[in-house]
C-alpha atoms as a PDB file:
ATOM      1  CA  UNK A   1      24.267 -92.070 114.075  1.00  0.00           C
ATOM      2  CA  UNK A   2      24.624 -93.327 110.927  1.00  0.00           C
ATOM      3  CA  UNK A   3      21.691 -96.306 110.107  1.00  0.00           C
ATOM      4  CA  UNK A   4      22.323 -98.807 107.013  1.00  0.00           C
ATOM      5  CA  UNK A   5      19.804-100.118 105.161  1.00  0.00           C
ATOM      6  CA  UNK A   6      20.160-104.090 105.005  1.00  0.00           C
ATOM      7  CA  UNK A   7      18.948-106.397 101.979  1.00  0.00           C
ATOM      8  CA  UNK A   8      15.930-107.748 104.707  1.00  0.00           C
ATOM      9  CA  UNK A   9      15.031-104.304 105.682  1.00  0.00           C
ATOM     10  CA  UNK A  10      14.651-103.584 101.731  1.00  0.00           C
ATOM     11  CA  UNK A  11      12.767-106.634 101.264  1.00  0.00           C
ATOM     12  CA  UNK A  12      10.254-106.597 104.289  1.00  0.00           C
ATOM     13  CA  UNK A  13       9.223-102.817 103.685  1.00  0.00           C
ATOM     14  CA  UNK A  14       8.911-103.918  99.897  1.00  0.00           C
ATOM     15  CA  UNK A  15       6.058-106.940 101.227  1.00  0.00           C
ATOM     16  CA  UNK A  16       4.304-104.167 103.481  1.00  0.00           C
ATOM     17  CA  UNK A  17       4.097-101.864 100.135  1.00  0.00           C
ATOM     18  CA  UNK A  18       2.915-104.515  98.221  1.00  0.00           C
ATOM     19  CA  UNK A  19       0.511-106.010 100.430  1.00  0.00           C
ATOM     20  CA  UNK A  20      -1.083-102.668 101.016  1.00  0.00           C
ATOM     21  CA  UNK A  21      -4.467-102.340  99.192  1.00  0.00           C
ATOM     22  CA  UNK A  22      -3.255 -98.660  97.921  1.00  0.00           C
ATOM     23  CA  UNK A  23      -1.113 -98.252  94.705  1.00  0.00           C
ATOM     24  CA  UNK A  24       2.824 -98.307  95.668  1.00  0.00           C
ATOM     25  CA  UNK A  25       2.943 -94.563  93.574  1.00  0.00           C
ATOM     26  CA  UNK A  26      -0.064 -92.194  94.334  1.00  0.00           C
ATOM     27  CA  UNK A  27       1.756 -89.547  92.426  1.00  0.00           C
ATOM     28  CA  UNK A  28       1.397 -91.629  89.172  1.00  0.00           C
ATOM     29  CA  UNK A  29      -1.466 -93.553  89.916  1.00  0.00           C
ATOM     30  CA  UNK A  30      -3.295 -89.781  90.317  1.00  0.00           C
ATOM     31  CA  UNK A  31      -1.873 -88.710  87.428  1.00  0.00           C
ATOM     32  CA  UNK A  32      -2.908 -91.119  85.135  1.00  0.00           C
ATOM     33  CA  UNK A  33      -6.599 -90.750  86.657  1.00  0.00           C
ATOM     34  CA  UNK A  34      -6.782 -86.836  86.375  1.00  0.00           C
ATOM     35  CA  UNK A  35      -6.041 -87.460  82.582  1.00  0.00           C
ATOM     36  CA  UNK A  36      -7.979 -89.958  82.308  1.00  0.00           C
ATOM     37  CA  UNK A  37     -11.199 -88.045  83.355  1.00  0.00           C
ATOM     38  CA  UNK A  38     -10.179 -85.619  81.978  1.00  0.00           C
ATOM     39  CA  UNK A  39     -10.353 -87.085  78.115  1.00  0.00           C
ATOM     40  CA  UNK A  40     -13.562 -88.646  79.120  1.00  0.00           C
ATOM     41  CA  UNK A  41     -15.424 -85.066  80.226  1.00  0.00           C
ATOM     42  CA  UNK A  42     -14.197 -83.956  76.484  1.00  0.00           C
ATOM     43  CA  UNK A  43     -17.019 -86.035  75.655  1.00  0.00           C
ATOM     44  CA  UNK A  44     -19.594 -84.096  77.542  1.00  0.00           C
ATOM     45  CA  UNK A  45     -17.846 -80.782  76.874  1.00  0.00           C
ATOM     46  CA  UNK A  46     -18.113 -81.753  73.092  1.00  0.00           C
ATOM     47  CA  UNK A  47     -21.655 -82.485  73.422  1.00  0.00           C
ATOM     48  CA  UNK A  48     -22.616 -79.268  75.292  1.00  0.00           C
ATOM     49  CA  UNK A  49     -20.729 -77.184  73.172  1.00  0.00           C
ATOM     50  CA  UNK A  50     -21.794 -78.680  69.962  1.00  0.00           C
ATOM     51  CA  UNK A  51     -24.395 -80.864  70.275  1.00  0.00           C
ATOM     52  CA  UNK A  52     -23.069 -84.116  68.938  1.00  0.00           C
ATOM     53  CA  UNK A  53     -21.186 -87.103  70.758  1.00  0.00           C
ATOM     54  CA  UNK A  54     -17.482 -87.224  69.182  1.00  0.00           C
ATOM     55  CA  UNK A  55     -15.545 -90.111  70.764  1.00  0.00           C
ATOM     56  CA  UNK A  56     -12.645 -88.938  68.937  1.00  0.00           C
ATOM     57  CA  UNK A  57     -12.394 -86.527  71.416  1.00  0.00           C
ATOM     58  CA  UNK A  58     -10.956 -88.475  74.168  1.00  0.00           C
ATOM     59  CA  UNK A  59      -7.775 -89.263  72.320  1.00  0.00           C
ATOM     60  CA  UNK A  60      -6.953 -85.947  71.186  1.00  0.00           C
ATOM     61  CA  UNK A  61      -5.481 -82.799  72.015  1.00  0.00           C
ATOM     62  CA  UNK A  62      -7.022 -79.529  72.901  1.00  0.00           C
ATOM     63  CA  UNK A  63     -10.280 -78.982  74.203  1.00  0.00           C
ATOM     64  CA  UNK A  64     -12.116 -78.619  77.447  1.00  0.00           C
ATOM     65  CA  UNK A  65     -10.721 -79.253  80.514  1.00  0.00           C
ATOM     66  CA  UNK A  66      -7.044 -79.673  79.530  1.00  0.00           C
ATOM     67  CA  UNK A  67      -5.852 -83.296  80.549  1.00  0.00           C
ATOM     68  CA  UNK A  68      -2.458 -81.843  80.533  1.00  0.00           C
ATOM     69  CA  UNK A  69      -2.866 -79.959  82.692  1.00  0.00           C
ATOM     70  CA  UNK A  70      -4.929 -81.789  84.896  1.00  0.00           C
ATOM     71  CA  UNK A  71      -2.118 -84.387  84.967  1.00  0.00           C
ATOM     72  CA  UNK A  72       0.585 -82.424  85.489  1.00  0.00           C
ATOM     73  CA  UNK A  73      -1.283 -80.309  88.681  1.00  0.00           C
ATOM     74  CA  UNK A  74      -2.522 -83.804  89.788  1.00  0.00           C
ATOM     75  CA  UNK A  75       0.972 -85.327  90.395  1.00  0.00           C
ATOM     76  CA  UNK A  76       2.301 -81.999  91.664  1.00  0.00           C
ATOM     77  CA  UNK A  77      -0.772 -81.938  94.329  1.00  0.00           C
ATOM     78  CA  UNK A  78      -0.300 -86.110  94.975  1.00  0.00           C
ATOM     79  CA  UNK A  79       3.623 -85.424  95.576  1.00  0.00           C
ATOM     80  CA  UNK A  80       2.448 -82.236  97.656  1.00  0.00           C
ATOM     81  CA  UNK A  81       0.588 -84.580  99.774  1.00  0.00           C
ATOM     82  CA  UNK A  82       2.904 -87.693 100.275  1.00  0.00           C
ATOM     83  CA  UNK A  83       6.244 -85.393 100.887  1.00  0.00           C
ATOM     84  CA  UNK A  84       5.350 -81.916 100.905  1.00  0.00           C
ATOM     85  CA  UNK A  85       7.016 -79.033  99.341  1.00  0.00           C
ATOM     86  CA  UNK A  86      10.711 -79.236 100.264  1.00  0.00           C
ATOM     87  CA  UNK A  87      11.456 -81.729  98.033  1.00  0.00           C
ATOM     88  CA  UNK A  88      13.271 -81.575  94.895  1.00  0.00           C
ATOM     89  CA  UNK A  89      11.145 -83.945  93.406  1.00  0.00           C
ATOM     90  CA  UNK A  90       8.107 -81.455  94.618  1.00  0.00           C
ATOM     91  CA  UNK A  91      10.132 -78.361  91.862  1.00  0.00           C
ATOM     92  CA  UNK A  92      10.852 -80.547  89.399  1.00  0.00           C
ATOM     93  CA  UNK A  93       7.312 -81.460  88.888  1.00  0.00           C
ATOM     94  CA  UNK A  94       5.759 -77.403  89.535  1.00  0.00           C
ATOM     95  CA  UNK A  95       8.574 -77.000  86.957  1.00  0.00           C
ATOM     96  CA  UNK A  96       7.577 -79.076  84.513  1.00  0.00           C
ATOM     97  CA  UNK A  97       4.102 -78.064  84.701  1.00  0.00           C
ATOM     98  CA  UNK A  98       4.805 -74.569  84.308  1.00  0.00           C
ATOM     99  CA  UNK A  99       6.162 -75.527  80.827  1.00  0.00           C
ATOM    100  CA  UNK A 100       3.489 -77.723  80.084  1.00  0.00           C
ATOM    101  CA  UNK A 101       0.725 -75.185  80.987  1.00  0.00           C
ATOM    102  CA  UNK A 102       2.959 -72.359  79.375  1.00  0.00           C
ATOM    103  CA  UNK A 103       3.051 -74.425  75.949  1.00  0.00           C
ATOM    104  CA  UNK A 104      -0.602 -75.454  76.046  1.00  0.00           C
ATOM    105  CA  UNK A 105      -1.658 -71.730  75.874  1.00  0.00           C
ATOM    106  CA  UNK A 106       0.908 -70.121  73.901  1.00  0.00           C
ATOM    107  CA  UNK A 107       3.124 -72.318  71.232  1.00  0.00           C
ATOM    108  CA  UNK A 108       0.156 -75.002  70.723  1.00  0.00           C
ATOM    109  CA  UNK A 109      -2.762 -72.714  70.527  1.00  0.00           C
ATOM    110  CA  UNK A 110      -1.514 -70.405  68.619  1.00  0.00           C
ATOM    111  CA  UNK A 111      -0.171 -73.221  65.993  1.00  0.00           C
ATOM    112  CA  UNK A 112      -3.872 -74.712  66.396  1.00  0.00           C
ATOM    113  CA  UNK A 113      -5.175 -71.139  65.325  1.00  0.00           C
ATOM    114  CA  UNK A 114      -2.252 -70.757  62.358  1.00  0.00           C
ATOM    115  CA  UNK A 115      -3.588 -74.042  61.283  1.00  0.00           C
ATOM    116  CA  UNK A 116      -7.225 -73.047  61.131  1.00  0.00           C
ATOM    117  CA  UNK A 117      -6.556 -70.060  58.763  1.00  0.00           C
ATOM    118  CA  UNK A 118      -4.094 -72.239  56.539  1.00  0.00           C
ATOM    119  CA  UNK A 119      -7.095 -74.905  55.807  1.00  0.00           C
ATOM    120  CA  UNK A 120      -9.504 -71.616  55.289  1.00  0.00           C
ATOM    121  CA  UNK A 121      -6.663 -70.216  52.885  1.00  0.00           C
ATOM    122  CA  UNK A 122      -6.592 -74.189  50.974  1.00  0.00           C
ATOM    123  CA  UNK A 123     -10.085 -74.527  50.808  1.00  0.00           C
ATOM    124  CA  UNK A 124     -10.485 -71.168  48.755  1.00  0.00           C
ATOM    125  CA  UNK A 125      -7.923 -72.329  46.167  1.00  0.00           C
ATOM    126  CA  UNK A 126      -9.069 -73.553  43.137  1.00  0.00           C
ATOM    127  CA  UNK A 127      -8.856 -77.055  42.724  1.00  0.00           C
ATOM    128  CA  UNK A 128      -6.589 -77.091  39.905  1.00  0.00           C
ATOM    129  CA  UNK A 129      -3.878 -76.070  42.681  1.00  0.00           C
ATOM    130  CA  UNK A 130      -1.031 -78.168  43.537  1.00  0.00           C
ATOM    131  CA  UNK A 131      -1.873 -77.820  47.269  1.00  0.00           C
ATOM    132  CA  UNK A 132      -5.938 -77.597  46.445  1.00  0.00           C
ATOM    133  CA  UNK A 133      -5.999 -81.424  47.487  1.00  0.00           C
ATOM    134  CA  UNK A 134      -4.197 -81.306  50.824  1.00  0.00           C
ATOM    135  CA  UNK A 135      -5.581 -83.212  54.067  1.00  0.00           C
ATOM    136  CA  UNK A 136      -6.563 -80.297  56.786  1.00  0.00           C
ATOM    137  CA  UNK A 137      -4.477 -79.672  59.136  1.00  0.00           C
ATOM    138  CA  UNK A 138      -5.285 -80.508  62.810  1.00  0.00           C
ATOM    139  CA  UNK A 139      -6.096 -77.217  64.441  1.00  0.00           C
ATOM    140  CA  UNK A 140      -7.866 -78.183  68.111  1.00  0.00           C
ATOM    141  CA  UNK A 141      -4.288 -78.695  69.386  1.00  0.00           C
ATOM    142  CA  UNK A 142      -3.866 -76.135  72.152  1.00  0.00           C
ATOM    143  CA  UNK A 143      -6.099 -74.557  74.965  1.00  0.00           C
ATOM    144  CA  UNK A 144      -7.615 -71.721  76.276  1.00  0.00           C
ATOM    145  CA  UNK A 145      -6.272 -70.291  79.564  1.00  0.00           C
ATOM    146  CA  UNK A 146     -10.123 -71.429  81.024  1.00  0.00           C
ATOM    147  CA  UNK A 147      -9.561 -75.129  79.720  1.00  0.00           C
ATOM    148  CA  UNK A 148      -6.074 -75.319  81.592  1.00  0.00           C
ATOM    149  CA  UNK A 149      -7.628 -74.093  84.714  1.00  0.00           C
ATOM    150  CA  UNK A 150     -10.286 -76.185  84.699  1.00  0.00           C
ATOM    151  CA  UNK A 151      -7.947 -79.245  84.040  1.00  0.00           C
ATOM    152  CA  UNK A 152      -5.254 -77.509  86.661  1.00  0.00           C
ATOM    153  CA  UNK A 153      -8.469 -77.593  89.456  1.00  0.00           C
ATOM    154  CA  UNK A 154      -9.761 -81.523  88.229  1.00  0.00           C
ATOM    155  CA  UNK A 155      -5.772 -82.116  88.987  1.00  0.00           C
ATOM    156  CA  UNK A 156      -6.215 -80.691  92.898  1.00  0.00           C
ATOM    157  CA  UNK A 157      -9.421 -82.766  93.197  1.00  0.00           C
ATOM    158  CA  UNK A 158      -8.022 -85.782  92.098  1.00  0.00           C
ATOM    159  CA  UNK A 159      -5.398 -86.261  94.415  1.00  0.00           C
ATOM    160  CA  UNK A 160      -7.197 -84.939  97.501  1.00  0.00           C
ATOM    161  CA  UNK A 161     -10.461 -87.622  96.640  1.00  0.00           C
ATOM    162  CA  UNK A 162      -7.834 -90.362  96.401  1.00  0.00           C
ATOM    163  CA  UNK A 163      -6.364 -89.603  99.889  1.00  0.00           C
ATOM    164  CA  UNK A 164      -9.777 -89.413 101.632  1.00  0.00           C
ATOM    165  CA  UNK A 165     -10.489 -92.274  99.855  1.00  0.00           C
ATOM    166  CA  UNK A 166      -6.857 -94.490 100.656  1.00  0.00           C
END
């Protein structure tokens, strides 16, 4: 039998989602957590690695744990857990973080590392050199294949603590 969906039905299941105390989208709502926490444990990770606080480091790219990464595993786990794996919404989002994951540890850290050895190359010209007075180029812009498993893992935690949690 077919069953249509009437402008009440809409409306009532609309109040009981938006009555609910839990976020209307877990998938996003996890997402946006897992990077989140994962900018702010760049702090720490900054600190422990160099021994300075650098609150830069929570708006920027690279570094450890990837919040790419952690994002992207986070709303594939969150949609794994709301409408399994049969989905199409379930593959778009393992594809997408494929790419993302992909690009953070090839294209992006190998550009980061390019750009390290092109500000070495600039700061050994002499300063009488057209190019001599250039602003350095940003070179923590990828990750390690450790930082995006350690942001993939935050992105299964995140999801799973919100559900015990909802």
């Amino acid at each position: 039998m077919n069953e249509v969906l009437t402008a009440s039905d809409a409306s009532s299941s609309a109040r009981s989602y938006s009555s609910s105390i839990a976020p209307v989208n877990v998938p996003l709502f996890s997402a946006l957590l897992a990077c989140a926490i994962a900018q702010f444990l760049k702090l720490f990770t900054t600190w422990y690695k160099e021994k300075r606080w650098d609150s830069k480091r929570m708006l920027s790219s690279g570094g450890m744990p990837s919040s790419h990464s952690a994002t992207v595993t986070s709303l594939i786990m969150a949609i794994y857990l709301q409408e399994g794996a049969g989905g199409s919404v379930f593959a778009i989002a393992v594809v997408l973080a494929c790419v993302v994951m992909y690009d953070a540890t090839g294209v992006r850290l190998h550009a980061g590392r390019q750009a390290e050895l092109l500000n070495q190359i600039v700061c050994e010209l002499p300063p009488e050199h057209p190019v001599a007075n250039v602003r350095p180029l940003r070179d923590s812009l990828g990750h390690t294949p450790l930082q995006v498993l350690a942001g993939a893992v935050l992105g299964c935690v995140v999801p799973l603590l919100l559900r015990s949690s909802i």
